[in-house]
N, C-alpha and C. Protein backbone atom coordinates (compact mmCIF):
# COMPACT_ATOMS: atom_id res chain seq x y z
N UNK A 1 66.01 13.39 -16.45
CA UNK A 1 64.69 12.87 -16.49
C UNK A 1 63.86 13.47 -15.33
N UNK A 2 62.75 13.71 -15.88
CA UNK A 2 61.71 14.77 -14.59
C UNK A 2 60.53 13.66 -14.02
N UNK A 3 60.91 13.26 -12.69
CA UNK A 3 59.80 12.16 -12.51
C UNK A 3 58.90 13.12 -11.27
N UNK A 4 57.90 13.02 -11.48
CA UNK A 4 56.36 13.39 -10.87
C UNK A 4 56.14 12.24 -9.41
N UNK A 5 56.07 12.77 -8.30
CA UNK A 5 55.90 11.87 -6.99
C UNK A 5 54.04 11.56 -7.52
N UNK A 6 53.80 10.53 -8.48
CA UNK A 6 52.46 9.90 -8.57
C UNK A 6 52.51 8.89 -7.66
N UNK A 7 51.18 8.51 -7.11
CA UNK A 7 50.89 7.21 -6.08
C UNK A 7 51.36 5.97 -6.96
N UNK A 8 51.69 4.95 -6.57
CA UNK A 8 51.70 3.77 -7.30
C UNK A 8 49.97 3.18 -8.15
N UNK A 9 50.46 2.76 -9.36
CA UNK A 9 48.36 2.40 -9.84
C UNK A 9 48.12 1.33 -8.91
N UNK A 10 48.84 0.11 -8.07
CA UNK A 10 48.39 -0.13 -7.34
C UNK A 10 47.56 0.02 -6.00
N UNK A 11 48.02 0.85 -5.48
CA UNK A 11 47.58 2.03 -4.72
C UNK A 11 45.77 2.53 -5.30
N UNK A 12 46.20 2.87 -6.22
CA UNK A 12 44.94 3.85 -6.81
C UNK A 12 43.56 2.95 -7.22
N UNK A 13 43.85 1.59 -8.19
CA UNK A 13 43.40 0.76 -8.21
C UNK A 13 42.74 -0.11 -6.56
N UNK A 14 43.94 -0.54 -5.74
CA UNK A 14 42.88 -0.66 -4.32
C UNK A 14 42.18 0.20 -3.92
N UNK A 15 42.26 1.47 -3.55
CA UNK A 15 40.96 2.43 -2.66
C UNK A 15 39.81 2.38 -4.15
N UNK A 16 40.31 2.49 -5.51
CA UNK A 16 38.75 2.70 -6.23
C UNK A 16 37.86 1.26 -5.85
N UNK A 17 38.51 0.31 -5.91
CA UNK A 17 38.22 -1.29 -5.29
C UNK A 17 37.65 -1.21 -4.29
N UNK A 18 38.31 -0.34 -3.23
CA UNK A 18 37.35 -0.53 -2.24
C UNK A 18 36.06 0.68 -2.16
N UNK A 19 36.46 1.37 -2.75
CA UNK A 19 34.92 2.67 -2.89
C UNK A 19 34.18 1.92 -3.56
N UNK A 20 34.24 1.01 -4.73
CA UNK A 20 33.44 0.35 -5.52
C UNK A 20 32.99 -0.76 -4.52
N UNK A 21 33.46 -1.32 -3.95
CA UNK A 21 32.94 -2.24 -3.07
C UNK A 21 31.50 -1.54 -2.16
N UNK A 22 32.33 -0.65 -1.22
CA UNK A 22 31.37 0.23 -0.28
C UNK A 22 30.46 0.54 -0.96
N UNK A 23 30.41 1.42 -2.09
CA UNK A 23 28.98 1.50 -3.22
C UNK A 23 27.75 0.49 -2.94
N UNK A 24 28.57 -0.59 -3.36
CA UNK A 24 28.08 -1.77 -3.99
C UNK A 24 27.10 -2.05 -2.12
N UNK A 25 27.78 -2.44 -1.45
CA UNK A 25 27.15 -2.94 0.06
C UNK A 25 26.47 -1.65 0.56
N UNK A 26 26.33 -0.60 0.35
CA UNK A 26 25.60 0.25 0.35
C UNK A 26 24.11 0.06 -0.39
N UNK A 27 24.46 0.00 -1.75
CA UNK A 27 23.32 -0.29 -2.38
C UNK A 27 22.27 -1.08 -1.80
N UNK A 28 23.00 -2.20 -2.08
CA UNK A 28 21.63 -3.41 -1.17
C UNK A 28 21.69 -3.43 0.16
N UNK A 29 22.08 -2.85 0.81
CA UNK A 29 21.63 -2.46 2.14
C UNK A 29 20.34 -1.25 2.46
N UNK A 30 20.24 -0.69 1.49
CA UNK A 30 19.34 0.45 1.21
C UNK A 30 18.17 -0.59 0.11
N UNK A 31 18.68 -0.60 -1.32
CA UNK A 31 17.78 -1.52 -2.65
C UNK A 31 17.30 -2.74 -2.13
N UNK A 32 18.25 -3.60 -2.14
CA UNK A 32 18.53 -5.14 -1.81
C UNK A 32 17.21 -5.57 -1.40
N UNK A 33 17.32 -7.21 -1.34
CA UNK A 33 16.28 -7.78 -1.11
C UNK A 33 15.36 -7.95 0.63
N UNK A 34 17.09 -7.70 1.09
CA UNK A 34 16.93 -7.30 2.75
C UNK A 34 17.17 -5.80 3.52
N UNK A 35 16.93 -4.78 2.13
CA UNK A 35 17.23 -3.56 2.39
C UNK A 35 16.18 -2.65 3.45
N UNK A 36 16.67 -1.62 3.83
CA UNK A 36 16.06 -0.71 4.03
C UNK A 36 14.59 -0.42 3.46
N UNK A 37 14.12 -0.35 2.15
CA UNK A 37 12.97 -0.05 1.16
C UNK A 37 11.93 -1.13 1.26
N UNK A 38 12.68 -2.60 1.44
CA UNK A 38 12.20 -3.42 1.12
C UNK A 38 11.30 -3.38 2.96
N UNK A 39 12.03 -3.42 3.54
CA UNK A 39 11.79 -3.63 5.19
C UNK A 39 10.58 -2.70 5.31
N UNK A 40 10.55 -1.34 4.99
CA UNK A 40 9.08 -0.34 4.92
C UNK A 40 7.81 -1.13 4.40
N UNK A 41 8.17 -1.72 2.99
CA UNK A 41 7.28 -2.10 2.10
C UNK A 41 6.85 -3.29 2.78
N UNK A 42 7.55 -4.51 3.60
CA UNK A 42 6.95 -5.66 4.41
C UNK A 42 6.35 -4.96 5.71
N UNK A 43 6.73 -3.84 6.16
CA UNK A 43 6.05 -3.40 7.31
C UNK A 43 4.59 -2.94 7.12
N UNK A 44 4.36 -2.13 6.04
CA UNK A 44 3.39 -1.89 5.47
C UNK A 44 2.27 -2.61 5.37
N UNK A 45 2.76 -3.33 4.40
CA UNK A 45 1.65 -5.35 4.11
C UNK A 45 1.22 -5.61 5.42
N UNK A 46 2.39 -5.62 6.36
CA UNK A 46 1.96 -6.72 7.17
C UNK A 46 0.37 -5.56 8.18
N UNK A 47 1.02 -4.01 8.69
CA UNK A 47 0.13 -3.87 8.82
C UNK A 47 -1.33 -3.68 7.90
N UNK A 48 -1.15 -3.97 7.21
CA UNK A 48 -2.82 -4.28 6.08
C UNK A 48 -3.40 -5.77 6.57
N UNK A 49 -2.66 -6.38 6.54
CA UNK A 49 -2.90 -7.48 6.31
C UNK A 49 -3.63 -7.85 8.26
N UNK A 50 -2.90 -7.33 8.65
CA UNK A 50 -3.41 -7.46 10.57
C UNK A 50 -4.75 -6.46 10.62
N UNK A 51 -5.20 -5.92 9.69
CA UNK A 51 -6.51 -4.78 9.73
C UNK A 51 -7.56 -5.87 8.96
N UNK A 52 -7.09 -6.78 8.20
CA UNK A 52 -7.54 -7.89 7.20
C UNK A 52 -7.98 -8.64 8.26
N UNK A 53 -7.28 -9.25 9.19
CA UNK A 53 -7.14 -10.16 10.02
C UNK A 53 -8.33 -9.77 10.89
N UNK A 54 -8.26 -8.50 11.49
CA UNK A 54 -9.09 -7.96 12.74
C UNK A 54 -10.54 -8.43 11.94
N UNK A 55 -10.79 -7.75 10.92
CA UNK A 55 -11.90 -7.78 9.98
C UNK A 55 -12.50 -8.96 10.06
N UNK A 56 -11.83 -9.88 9.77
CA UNK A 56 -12.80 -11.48 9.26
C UNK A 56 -12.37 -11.99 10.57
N UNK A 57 -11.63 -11.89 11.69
CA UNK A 57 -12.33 -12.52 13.15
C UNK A 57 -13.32 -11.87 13.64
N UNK A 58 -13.25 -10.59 13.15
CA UNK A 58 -14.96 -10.09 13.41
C UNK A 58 -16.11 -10.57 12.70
N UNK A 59 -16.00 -10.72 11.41
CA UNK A 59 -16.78 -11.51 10.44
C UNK A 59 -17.17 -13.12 11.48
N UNK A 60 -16.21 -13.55 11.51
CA UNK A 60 -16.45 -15.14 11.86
C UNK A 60 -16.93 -15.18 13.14
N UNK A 61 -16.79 -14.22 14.10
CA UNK A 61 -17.59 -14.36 15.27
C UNK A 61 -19.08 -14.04 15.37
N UNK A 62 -19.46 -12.67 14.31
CA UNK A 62 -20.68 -12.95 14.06
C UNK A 62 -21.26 -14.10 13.50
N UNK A 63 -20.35 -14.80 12.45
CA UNK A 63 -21.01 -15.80 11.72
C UNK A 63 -21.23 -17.05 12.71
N UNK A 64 -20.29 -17.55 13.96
CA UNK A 64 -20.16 -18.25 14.67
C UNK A 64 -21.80 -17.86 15.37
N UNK A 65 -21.50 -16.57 16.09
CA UNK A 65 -23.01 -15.95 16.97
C UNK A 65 -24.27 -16.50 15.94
N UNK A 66 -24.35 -16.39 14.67
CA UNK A 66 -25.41 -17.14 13.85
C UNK A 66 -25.59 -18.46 13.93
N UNK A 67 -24.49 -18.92 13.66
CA UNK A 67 -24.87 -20.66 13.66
C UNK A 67 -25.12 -21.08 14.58
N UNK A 68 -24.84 -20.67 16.00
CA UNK A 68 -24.84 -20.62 17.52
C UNK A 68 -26.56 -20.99 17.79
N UNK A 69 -26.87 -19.58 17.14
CA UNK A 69 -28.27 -19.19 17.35
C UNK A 69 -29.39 -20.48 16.31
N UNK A 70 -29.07 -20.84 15.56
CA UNK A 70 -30.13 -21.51 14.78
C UNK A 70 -29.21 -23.22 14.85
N UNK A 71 -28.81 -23.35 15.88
CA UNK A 71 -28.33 -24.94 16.20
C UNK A 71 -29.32 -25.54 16.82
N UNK A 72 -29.52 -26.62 16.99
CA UNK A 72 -30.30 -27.84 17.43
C UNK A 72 -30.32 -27.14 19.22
N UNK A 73 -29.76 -27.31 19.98
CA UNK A 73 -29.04 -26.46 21.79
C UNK A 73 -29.88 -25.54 21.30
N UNK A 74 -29.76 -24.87 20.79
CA UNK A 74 -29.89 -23.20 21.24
C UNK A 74 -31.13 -22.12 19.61
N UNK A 75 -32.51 -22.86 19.77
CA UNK A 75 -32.89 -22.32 18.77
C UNK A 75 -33.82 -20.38 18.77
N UNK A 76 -33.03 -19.75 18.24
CA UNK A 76 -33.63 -18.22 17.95
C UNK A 76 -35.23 -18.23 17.45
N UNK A 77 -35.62 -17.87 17.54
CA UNK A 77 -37.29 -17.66 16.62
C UNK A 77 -37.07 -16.92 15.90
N UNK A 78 -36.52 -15.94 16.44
CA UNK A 78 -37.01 -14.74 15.47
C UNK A 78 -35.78 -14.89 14.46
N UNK A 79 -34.23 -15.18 14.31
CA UNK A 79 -33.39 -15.20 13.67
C UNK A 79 -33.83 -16.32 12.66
N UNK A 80 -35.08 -17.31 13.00
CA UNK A 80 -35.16 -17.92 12.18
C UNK A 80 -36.17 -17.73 11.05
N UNK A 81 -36.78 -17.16 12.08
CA UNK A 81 -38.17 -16.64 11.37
C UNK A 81 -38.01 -15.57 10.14
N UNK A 82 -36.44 -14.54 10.59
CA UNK A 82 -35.81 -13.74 9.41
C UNK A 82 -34.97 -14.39 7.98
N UNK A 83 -34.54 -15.95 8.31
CA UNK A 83 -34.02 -16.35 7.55
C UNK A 83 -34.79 -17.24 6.51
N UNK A 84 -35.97 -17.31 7.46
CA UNK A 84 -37.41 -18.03 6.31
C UNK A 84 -37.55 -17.38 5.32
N UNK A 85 -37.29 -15.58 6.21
CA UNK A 85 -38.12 -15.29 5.07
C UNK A 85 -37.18 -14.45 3.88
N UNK A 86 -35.90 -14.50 4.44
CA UNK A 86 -34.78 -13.80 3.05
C UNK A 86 -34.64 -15.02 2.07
N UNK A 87 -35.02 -16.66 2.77
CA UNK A 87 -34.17 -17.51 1.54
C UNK A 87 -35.14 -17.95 1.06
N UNK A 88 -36.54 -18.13 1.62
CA UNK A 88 -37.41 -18.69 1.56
C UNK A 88 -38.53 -17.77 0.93
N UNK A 89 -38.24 -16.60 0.90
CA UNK A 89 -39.14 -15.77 0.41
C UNK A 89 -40.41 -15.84 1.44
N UNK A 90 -40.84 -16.14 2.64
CA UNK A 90 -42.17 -16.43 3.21
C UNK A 90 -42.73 -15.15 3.87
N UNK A 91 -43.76 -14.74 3.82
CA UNK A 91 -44.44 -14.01 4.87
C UNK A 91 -45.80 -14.43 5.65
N UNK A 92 -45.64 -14.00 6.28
CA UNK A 92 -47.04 -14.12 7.38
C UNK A 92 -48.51 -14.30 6.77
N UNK A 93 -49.76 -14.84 7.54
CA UNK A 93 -50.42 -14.75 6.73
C UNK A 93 -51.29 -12.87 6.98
N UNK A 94 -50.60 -12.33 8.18
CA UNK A 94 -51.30 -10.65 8.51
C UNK A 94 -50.24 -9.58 7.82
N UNK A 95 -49.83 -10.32 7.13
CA UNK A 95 -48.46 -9.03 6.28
C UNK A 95 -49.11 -8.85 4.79
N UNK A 96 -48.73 -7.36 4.48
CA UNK A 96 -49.06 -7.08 2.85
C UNK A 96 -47.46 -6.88 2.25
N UNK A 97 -47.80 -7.53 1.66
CA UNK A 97 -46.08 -7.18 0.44
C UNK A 97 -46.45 -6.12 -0.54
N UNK A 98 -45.44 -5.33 -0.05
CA UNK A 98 -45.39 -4.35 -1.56
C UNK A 98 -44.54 -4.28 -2.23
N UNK A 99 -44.44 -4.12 -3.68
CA UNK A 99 -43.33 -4.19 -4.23
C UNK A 99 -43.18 -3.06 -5.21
């Protein structure tokens, strides 16, 4: 009888087990929900979202500097006198409107 020195399939069966494993923890370490891809893509957002941020505390401090200005404390003339006349439609009685 001619026997061949083959590994045991036990043998062969554990290391594919464990390459299939390593695959596998590879994958979602790279794919996964806490991967690599994913980590770029939240870095990304977040800086958008902090350019978002800069934006409307700039927004709200002007808007603050407005309400500031036309409060009961502290009244503007002329900021008010501009807002007569965008909501209010008003002009002077020495102004010509053209349209």
């Amino acid at each position: 009888m001619l026997r061949r020195n083959m590994p045991p399939m036990g043998l062969i069966l554990y290391f594919l087990g464990a390459i299939m494993l390593g695959l596998y923890f590879t994958f979602a370490a790279v794919q996964g929900d806490y991967g690599v891809f994913k980590r770029a893509e939240i870095d990304a957002e977040a800086r958008l979202m902090r350019d978002e941020l800069t934006v409307l505390r700039a927004e709200v401090t002007r808007m603050e500097n407005l309400t500031t200005r036309l409060s009961d404390s502290y009244l503007d003339l002329e900021l008010l006198d501009q807002q007569a006349r965008d909501v209010l439609g008003l002009i002077r009685a020495d102004e010509i409107v053209i349209q």
